[in-house]
N, C-alpha and C. Protein backbone atom coordinates (compact mmCIF):
# COMPACT_ATOMS: atom_id res chain seq x y z
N UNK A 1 -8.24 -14.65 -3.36
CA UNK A 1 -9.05 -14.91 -2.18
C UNK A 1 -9.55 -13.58 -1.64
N UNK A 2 -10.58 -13.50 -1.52
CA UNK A 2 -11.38 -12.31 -1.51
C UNK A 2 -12.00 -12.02 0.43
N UNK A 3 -10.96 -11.97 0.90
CA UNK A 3 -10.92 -12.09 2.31
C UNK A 3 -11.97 -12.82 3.18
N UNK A 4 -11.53 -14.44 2.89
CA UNK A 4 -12.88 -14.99 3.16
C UNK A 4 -12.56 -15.71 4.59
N UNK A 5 -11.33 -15.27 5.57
CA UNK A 5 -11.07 -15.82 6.27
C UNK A 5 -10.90 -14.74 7.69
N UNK A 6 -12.24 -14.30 8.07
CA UNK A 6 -13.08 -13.48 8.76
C UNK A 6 -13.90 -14.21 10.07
N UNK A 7 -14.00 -13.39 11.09
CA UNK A 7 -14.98 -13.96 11.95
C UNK A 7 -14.65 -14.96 12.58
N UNK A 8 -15.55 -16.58 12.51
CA UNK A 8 -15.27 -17.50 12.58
C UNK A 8 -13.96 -17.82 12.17
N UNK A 9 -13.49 -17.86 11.11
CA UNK A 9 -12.68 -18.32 10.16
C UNK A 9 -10.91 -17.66 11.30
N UNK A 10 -11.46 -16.53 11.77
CA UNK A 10 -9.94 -15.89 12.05
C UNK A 10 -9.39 -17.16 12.44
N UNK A 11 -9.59 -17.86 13.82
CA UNK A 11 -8.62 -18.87 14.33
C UNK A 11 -7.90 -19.82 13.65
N UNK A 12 -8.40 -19.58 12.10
CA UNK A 12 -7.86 -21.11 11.17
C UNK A 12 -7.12 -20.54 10.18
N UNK A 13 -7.08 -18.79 10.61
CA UNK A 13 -6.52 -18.42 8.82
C UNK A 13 -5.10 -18.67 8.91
N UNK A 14 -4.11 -18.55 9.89
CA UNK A 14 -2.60 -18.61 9.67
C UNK A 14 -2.13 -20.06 9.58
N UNK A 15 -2.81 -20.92 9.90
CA UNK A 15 -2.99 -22.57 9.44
C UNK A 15 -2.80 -22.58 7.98
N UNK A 16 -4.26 -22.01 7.75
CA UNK A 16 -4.69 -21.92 6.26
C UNK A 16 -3.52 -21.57 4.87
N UNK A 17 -3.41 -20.32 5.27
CA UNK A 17 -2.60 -19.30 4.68
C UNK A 17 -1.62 -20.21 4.43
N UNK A 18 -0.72 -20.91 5.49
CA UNK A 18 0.41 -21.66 5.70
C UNK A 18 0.61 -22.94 4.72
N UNK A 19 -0.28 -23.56 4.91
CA UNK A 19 -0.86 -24.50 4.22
C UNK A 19 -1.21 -24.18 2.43
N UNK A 20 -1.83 -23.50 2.40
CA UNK A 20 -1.38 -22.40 0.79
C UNK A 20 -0.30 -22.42 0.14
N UNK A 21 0.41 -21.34 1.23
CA UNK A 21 1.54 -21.16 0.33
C UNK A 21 2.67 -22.58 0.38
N UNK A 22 2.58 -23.47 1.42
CA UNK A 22 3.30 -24.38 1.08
C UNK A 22 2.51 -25.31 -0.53
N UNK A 23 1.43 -25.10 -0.83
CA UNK A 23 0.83 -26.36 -1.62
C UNK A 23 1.15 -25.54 -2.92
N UNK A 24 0.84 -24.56 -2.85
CA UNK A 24 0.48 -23.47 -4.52
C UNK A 24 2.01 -22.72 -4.42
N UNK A 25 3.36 -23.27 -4.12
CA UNK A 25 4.28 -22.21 -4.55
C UNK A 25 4.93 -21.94 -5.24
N UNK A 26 4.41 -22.03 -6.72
CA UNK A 26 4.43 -21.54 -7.81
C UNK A 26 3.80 -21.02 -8.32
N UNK A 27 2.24 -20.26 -6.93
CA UNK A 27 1.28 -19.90 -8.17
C UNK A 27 1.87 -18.09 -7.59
N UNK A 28 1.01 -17.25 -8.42
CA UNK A 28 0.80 -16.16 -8.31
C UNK A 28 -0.35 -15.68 -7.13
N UNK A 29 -0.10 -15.43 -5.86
CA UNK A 29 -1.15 -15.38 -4.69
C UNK A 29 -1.59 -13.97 -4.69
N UNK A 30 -3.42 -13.80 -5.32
CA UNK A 30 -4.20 -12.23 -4.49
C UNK A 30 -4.58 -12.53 -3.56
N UNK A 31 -5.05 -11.86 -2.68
CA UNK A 31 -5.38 -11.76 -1.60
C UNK A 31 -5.95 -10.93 -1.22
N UNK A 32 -7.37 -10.48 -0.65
CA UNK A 32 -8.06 -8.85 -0.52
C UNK A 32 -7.65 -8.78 1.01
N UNK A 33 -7.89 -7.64 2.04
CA UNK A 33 -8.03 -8.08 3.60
C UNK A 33 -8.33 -6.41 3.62
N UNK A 34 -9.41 -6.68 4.53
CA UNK A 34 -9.76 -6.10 5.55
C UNK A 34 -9.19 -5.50 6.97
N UNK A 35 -8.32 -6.44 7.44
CA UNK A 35 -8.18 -6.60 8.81
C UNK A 35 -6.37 -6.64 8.74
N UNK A 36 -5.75 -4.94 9.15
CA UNK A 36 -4.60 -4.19 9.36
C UNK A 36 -3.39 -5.73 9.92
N UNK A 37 -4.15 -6.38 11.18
CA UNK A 37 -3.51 -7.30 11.47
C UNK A 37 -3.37 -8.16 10.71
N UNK A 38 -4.08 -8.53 10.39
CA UNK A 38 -4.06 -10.06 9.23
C UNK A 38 -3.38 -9.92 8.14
N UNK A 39 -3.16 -8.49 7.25
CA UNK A 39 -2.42 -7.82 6.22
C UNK A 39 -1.05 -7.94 6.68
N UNK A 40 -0.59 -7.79 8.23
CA UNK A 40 0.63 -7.04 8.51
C UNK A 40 1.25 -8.88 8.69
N UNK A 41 0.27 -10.24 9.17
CA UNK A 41 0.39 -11.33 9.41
C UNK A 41 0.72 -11.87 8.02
N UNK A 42 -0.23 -11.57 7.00
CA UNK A 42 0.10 -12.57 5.51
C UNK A 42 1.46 -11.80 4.86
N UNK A 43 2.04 -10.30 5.61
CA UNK A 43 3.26 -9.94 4.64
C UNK A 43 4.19 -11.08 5.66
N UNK A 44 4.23 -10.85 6.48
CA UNK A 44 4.92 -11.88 7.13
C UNK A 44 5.15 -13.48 6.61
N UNK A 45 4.19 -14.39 6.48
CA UNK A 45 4.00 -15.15 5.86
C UNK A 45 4.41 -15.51 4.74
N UNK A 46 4.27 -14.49 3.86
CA UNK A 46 4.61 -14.46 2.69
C UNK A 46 6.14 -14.79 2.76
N UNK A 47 7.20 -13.78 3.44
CA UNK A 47 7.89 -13.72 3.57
C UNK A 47 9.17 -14.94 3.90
N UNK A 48 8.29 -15.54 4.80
CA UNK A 48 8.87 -16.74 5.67
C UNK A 48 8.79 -17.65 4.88
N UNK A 49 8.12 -17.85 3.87
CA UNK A 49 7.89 -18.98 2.55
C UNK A 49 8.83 -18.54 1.31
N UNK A 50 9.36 -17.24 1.30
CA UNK A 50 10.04 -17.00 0.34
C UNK A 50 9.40 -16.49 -1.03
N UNK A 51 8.09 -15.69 -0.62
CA UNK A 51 7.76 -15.11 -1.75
C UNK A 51 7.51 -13.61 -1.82
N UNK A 52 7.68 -12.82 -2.43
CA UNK A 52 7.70 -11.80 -2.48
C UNK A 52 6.71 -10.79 -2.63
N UNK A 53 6.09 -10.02 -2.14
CA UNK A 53 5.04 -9.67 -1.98
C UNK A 53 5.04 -7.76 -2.44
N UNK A 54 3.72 -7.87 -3.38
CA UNK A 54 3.59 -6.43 -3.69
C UNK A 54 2.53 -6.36 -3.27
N UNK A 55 2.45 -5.16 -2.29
CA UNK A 55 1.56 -4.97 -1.47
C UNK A 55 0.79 -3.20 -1.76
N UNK A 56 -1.06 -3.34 -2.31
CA UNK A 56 -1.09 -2.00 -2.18
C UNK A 56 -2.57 -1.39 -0.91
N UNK A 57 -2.73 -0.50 -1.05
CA UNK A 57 -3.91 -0.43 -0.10
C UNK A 57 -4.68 1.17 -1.02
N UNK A 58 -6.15 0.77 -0.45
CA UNK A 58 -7.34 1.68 -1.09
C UNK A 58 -7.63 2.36 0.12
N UNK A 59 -6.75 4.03 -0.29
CA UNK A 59 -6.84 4.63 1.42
C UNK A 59 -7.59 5.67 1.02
N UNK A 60 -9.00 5.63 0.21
CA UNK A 60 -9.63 6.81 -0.03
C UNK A 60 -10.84 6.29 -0.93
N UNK A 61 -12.17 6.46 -0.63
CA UNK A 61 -12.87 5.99 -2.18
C UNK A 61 -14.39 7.32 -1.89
N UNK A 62 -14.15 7.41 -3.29
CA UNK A 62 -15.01 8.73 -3.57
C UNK A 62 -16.10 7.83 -4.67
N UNK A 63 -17.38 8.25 -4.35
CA UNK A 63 -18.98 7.55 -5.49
C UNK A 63 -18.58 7.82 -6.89
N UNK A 64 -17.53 9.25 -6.92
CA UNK A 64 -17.71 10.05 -8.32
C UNK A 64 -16.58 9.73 -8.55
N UNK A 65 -15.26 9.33 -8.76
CA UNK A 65 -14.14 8.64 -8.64
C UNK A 65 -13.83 7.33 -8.54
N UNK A 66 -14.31 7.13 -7.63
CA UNK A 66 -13.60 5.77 -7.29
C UNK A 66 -12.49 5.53 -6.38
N UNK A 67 -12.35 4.73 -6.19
CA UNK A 67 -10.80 4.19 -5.17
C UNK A 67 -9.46 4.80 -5.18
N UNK A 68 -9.08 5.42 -4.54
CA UNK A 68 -7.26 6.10 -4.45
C UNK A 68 -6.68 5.01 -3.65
N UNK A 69 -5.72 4.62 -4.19
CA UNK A 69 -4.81 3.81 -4.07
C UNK A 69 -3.63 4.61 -3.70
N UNK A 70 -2.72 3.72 -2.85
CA UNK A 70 -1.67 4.08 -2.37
C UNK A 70 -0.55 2.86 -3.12
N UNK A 71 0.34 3.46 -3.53
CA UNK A 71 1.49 2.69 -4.74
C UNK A 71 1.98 1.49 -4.18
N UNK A 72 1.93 0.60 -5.13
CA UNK A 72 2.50 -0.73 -4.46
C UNK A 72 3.82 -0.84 -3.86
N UNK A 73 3.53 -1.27 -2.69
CA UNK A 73 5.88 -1.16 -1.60
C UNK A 73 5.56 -0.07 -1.14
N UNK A 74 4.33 0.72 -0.81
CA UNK A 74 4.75 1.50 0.36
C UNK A 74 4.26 1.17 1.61
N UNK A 75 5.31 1.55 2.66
CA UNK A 75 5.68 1.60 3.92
C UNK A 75 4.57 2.30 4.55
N UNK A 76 3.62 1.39 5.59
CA UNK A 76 3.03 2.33 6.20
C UNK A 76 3.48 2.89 7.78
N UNK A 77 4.33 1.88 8.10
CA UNK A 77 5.07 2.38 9.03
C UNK A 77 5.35 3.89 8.99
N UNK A 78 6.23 4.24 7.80
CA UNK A 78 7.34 5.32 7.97
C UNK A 78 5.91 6.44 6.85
N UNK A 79 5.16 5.74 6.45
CA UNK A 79 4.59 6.75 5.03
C UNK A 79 3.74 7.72 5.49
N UNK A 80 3.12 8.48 6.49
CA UNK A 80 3.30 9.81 7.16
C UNK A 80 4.00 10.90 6.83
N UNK A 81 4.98 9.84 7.62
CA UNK A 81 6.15 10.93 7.58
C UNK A 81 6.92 11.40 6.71
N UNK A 82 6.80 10.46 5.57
CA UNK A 82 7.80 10.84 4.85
C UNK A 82 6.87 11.79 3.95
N UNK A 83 5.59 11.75 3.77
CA UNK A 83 4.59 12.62 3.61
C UNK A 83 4.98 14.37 3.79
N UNK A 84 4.77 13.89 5.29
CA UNK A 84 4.97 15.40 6.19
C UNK A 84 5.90 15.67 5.91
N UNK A 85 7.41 15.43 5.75
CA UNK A 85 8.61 16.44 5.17
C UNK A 85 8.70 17.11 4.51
N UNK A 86 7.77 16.62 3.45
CA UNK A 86 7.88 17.89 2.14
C UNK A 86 6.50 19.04 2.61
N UNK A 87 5.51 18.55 3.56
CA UNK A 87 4.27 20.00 3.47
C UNK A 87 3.97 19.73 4.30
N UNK A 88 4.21 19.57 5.66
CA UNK A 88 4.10 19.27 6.79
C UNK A 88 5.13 20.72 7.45
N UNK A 89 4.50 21.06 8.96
CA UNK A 89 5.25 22.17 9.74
C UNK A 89 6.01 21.47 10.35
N UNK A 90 7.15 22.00 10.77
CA UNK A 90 8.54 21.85 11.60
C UNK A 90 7.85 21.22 13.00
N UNK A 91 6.91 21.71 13.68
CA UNK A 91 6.43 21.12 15.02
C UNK A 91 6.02 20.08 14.28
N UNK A 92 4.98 19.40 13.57
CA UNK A 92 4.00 18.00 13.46
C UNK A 92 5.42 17.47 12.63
N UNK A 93 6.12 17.63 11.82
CA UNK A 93 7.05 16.91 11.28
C UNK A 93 8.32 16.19 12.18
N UNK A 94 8.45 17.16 13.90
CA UNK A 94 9.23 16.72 14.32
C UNK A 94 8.46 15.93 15.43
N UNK A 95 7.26 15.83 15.74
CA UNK A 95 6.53 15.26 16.43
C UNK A 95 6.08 13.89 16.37
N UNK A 96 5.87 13.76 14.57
CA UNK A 96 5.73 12.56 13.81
C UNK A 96 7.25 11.19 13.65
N UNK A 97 8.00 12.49 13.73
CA UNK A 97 9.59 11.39 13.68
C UNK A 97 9.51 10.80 15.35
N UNK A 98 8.93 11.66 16.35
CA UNK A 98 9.25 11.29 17.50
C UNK A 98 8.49 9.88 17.79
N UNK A 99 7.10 10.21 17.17
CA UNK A 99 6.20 8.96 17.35
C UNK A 99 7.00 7.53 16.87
N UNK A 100 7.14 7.90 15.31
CA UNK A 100 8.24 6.94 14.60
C UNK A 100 9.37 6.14 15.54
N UNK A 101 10.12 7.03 16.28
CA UNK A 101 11.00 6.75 16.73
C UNK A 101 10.47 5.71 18.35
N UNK A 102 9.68 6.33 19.30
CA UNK A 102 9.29 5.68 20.56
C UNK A 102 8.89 4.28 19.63
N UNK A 103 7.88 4.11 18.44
CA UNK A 103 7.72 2.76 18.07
C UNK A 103 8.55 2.01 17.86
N UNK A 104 9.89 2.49 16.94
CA UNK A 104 10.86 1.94 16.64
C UNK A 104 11.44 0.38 18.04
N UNK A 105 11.75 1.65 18.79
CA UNK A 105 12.46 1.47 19.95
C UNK A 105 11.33 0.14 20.79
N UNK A 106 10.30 0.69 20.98
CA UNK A 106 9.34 -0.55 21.67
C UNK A 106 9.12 -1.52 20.62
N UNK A 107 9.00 -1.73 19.51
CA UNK A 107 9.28 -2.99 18.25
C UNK A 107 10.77 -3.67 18.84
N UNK A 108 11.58 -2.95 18.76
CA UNK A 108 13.16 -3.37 18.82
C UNK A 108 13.34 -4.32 20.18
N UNK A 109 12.89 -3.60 21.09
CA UNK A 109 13.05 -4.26 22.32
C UNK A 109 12.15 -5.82 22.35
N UNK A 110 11.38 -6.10 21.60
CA UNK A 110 10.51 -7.02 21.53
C UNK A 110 10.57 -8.17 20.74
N UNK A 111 11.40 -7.38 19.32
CA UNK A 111 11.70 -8.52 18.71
C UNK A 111 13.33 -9.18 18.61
N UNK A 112 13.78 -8.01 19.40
CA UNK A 112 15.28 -8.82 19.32
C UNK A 112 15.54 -8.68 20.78
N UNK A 113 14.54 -9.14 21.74
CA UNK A 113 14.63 -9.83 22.78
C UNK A 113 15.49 -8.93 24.05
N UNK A 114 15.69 -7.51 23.76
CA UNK A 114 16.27 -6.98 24.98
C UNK A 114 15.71 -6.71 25.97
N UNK A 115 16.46 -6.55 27.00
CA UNK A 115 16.23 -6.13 28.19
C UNK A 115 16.35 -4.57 28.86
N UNK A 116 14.80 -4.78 29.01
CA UNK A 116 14.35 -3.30 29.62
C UNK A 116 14.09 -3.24 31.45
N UNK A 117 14.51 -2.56 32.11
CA UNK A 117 13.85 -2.43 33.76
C UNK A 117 12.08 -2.24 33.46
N UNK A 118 11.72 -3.38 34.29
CA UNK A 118 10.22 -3.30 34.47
C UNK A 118 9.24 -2.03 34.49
N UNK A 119 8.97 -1.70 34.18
CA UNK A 119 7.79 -0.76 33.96
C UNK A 119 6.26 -0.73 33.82
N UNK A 120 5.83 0.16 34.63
CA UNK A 120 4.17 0.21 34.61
C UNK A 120 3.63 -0.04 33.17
N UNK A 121 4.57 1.28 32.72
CA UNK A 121 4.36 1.36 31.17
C UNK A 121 5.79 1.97 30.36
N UNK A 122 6.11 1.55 29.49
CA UNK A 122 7.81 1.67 28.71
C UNK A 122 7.41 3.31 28.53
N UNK A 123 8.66 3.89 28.36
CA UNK A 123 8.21 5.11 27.44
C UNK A 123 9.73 5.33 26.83
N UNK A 124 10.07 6.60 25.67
CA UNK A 124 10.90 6.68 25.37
C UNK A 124 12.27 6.43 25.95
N UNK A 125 12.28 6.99 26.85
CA UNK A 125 13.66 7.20 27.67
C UNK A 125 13.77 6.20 28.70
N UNK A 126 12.83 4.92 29.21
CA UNK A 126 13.35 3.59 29.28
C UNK A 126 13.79 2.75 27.73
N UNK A 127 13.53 2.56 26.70
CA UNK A 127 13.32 1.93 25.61
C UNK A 127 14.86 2.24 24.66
N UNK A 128 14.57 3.87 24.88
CA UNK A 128 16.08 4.31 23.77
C UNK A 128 17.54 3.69 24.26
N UNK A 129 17.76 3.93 25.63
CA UNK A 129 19.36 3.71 26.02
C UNK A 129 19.36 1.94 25.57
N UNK A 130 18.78 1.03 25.92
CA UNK A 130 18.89 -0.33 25.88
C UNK A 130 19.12 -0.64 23.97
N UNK A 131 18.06 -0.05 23.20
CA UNK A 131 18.44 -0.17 21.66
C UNK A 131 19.33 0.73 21.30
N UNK A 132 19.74 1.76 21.70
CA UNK A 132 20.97 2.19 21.54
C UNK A 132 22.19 1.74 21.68
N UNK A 133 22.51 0.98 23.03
CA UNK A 133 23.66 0.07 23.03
C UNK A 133 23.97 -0.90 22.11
N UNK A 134 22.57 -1.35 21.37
CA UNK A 134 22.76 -2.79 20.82
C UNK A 134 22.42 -2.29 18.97
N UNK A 135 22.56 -0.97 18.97
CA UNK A 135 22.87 -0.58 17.78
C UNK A 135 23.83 -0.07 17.82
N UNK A 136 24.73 0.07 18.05
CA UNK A 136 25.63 1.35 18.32
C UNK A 136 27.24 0.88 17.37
N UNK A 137 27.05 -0.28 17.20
CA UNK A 137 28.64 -0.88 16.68
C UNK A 137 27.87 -1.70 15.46
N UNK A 138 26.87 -1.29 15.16
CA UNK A 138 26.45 -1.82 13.76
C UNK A 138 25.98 -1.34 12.46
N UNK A 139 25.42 -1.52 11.57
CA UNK A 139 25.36 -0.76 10.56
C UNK A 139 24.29 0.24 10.42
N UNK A 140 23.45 0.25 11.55
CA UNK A 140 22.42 1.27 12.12
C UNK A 140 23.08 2.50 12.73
N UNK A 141 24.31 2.34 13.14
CA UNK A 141 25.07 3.22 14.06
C UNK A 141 25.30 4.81 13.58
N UNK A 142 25.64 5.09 12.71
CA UNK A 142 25.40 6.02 11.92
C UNK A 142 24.28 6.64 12.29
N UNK A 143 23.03 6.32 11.65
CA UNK A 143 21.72 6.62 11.73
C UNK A 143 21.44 6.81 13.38
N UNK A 144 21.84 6.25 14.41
CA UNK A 144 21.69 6.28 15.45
C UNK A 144 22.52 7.61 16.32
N UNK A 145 23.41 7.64 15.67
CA UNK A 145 24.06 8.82 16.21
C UNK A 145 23.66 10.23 15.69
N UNK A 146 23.05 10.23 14.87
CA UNK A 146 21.90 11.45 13.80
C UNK A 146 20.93 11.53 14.62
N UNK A 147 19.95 10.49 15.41
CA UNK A 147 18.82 10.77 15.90
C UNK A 147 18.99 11.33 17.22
N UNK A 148 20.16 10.51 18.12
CA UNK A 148 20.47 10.80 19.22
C UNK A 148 20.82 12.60 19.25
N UNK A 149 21.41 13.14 18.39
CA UNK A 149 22.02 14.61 17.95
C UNK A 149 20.28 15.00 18.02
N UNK A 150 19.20 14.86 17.63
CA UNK A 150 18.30 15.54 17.43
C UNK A 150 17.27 14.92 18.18
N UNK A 151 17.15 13.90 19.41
CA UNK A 151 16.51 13.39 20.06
C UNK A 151 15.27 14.20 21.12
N UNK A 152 16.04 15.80 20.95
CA UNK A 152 15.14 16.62 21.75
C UNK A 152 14.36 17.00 21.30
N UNK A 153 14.23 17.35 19.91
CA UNK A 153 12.77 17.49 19.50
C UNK A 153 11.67 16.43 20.07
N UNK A 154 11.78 15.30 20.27
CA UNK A 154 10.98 14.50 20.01
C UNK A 154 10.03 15.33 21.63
N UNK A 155 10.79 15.43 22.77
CA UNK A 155 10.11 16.22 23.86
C UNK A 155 9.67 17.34 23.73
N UNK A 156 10.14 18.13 22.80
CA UNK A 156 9.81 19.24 22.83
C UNK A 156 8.74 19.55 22.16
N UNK A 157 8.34 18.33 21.30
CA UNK A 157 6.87 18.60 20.05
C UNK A 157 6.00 17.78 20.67
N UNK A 158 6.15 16.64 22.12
CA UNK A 158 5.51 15.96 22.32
C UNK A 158 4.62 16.65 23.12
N UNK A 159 5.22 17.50 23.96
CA UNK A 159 4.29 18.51 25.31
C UNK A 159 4.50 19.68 24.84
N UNK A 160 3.23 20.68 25.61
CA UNK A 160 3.33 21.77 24.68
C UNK A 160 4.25 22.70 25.25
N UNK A 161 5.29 22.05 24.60
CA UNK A 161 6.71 23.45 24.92
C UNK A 161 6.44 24.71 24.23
N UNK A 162 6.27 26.12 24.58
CA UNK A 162 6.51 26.89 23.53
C UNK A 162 7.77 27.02 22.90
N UNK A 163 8.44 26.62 22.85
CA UNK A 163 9.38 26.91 22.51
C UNK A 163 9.61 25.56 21.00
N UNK A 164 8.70 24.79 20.49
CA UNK A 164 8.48 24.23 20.05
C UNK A 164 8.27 24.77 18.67
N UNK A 165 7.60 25.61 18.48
CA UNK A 165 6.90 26.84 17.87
C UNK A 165 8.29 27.47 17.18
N UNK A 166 9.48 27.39 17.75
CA UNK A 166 10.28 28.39 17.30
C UNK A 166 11.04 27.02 16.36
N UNK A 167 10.82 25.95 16.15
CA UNK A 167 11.69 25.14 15.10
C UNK A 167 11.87 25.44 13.87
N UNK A 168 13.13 25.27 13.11
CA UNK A 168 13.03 25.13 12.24
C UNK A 168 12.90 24.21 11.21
N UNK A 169 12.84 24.39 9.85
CA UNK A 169 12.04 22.96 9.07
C UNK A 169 13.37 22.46 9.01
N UNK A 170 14.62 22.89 8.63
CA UNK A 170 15.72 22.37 8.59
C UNK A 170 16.06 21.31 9.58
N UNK A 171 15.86 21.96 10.64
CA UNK A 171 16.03 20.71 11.98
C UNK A 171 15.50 19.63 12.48
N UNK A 172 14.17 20.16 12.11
CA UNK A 172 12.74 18.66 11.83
C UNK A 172 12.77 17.78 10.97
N UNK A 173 13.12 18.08 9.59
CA UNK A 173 13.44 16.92 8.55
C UNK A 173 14.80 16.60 8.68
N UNK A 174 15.72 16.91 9.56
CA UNK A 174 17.49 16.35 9.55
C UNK A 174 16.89 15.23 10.52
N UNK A 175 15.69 15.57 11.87
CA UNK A 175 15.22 14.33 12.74
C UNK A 175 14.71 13.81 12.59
N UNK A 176 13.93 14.04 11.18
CA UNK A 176 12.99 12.95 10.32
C UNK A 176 13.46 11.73 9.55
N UNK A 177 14.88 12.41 8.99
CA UNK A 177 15.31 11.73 7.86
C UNK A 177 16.10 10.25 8.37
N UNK A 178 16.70 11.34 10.09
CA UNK A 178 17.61 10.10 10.27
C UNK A 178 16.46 9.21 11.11
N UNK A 179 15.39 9.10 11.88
CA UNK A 179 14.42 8.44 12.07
C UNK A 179 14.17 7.60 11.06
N UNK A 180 13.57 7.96 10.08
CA UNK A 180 13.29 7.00 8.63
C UNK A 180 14.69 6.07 8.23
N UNK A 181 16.09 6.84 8.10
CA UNK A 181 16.88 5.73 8.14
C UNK A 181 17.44 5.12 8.94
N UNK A 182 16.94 5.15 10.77
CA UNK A 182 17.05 3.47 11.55
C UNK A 182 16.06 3.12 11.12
N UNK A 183 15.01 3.30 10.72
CA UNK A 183 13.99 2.47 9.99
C UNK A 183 14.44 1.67 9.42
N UNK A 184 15.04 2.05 8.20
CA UNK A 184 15.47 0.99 7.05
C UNK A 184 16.69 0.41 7.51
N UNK A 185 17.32 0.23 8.17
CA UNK A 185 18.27 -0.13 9.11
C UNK A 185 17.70 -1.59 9.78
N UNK A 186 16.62 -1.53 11.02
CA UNK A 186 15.99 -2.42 11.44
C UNK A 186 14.87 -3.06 11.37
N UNK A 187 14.13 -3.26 9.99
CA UNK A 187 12.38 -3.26 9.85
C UNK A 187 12.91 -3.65 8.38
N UNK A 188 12.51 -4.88 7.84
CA UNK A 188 12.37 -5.10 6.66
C UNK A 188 10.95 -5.00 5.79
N UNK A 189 10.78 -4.55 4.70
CA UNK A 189 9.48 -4.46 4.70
C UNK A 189 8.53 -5.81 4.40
N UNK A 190 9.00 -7.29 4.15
CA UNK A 190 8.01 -7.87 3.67
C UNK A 190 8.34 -8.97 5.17
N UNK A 191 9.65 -8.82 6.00
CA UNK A 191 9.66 -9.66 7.15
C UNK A 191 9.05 -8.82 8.76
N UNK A 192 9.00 -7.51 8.60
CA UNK A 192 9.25 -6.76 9.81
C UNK A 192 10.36 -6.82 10.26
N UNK A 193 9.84 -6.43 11.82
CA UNK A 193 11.31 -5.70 12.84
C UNK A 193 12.55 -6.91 12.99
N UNK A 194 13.71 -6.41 12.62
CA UNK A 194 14.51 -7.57 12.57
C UNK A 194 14.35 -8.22 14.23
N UNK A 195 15.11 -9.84 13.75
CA UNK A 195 14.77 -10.06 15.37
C UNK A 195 16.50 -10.34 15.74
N UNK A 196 16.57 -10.93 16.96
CA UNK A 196 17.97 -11.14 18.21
C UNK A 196 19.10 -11.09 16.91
N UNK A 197 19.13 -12.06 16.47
CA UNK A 197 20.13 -12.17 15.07
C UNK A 197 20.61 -11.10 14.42
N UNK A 198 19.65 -10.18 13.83
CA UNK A 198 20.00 -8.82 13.29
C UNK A 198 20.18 -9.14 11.94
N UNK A 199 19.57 -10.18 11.55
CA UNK A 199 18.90 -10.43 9.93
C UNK A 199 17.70 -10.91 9.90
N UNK A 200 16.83 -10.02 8.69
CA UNK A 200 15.74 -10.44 8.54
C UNK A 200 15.11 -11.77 7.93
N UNK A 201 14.48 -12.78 7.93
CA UNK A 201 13.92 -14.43 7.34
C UNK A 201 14.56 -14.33 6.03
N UNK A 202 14.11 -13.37 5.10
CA UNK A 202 14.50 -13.12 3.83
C UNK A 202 15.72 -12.61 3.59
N UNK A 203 16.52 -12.13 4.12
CA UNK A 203 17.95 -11.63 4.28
C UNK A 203 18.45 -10.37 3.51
N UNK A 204 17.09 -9.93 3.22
CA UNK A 204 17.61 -8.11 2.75
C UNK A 204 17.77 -7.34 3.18
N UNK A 205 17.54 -7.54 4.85
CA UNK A 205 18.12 -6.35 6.37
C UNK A 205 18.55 -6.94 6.87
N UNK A 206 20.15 -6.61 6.39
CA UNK A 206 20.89 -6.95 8.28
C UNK A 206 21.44 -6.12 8.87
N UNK A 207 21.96 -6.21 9.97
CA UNK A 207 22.94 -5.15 10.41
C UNK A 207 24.33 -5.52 10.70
């Protein structure tokens, strides 16, 4: 299906889709898309039906070349960053885990239903203490106590500290790495952010 469920069509596609994979689930499903949401909606989907999904994306196309592709199963969540560790500077590498991380935390709170004090607008340091408690005695905990140890970068690369400038790469990828693994901790890749339960539809993330 060559993303024909556009425009008009948006309001009927998760009907559609639904309706698909319940009728054809034995076939082999392509699918082209356009539209970041609707991609991030049919891995979902997929998921919730019990099929497994290899997922790639065309993040480059040159007249004299052609299309660059990005490898099937990668993460675009975390795939930046994990980019930037190896040739990326100590400031944007620890800046990038920080971004990683505030999303983490506002996903978490949303899909496994915690409770945050009202806010104009969330920011890190409403968001972290609340998913921290409710990771803290689980199999994320580990990983959580790694980020918390290196949580100051994330301020210090966010505004322009000078003192930011003086990091080292050692210390940026130790706050990268453990960022990327609460990732894989709470975020499955073909269900998303785990929800209240702390297992994902498909049951290959729990905590």
């Amino acid at each position: 299906m060559d993303d024909v469920l556009q425009s008009v069509d948006a309001t009927v596609r998760h009907a559609f889709m639904t309706y698909v994979l319940d009728a054809f689930d034995d076939w082999q499903l392509i699918v082209t898309v356009h539209d970041r949401l609707w991609c991030d909606q049919l891995r979902e989907l997929f998921g919730a039906h019990g099929h497994a999904v290899l997922g790639t994306e065309i993040r480059d196309w040159e007249f004299d070349t052609g299309p660059v592709f990005d490898q099937p199963g990668v993460d675009r969540v975390k795939k930046d960053l994990e980019l930037m560790i190896d040739v990326g500077e100590p400031r944007s590498i620890a800046a990038a885990a920080g971004q990683l991380l505030e999303l983490t935390c506002d996903r978490l709170t949303l899909s496994m239903r915690l409770q945050v004090p009202r806010q104009e607008k969330y920011t890190l340091g409403d968001l972290w203490p609340v998913v921290r408690t409710r990771l803290a005695e689980t199999a994320a905990g580990t990983a959580m106590k790694l980020v918390a140890g290196h949580k100051l970068l994330r301020n210090l690369t966010v505004h322009p500290d000078p003192r930011s400038w003086d990091l080292t790469k050692a210390d940026a990828r130790a706050f990268a790495k453990a960022v990327l693994d609460l990732v894989d901790h709470v975020r499955c890749g073909a269900c998303g952010w785990l929800p209240k339960t702390g297992t994902c539809k498909c049951g290959a993330v729990q905590l």
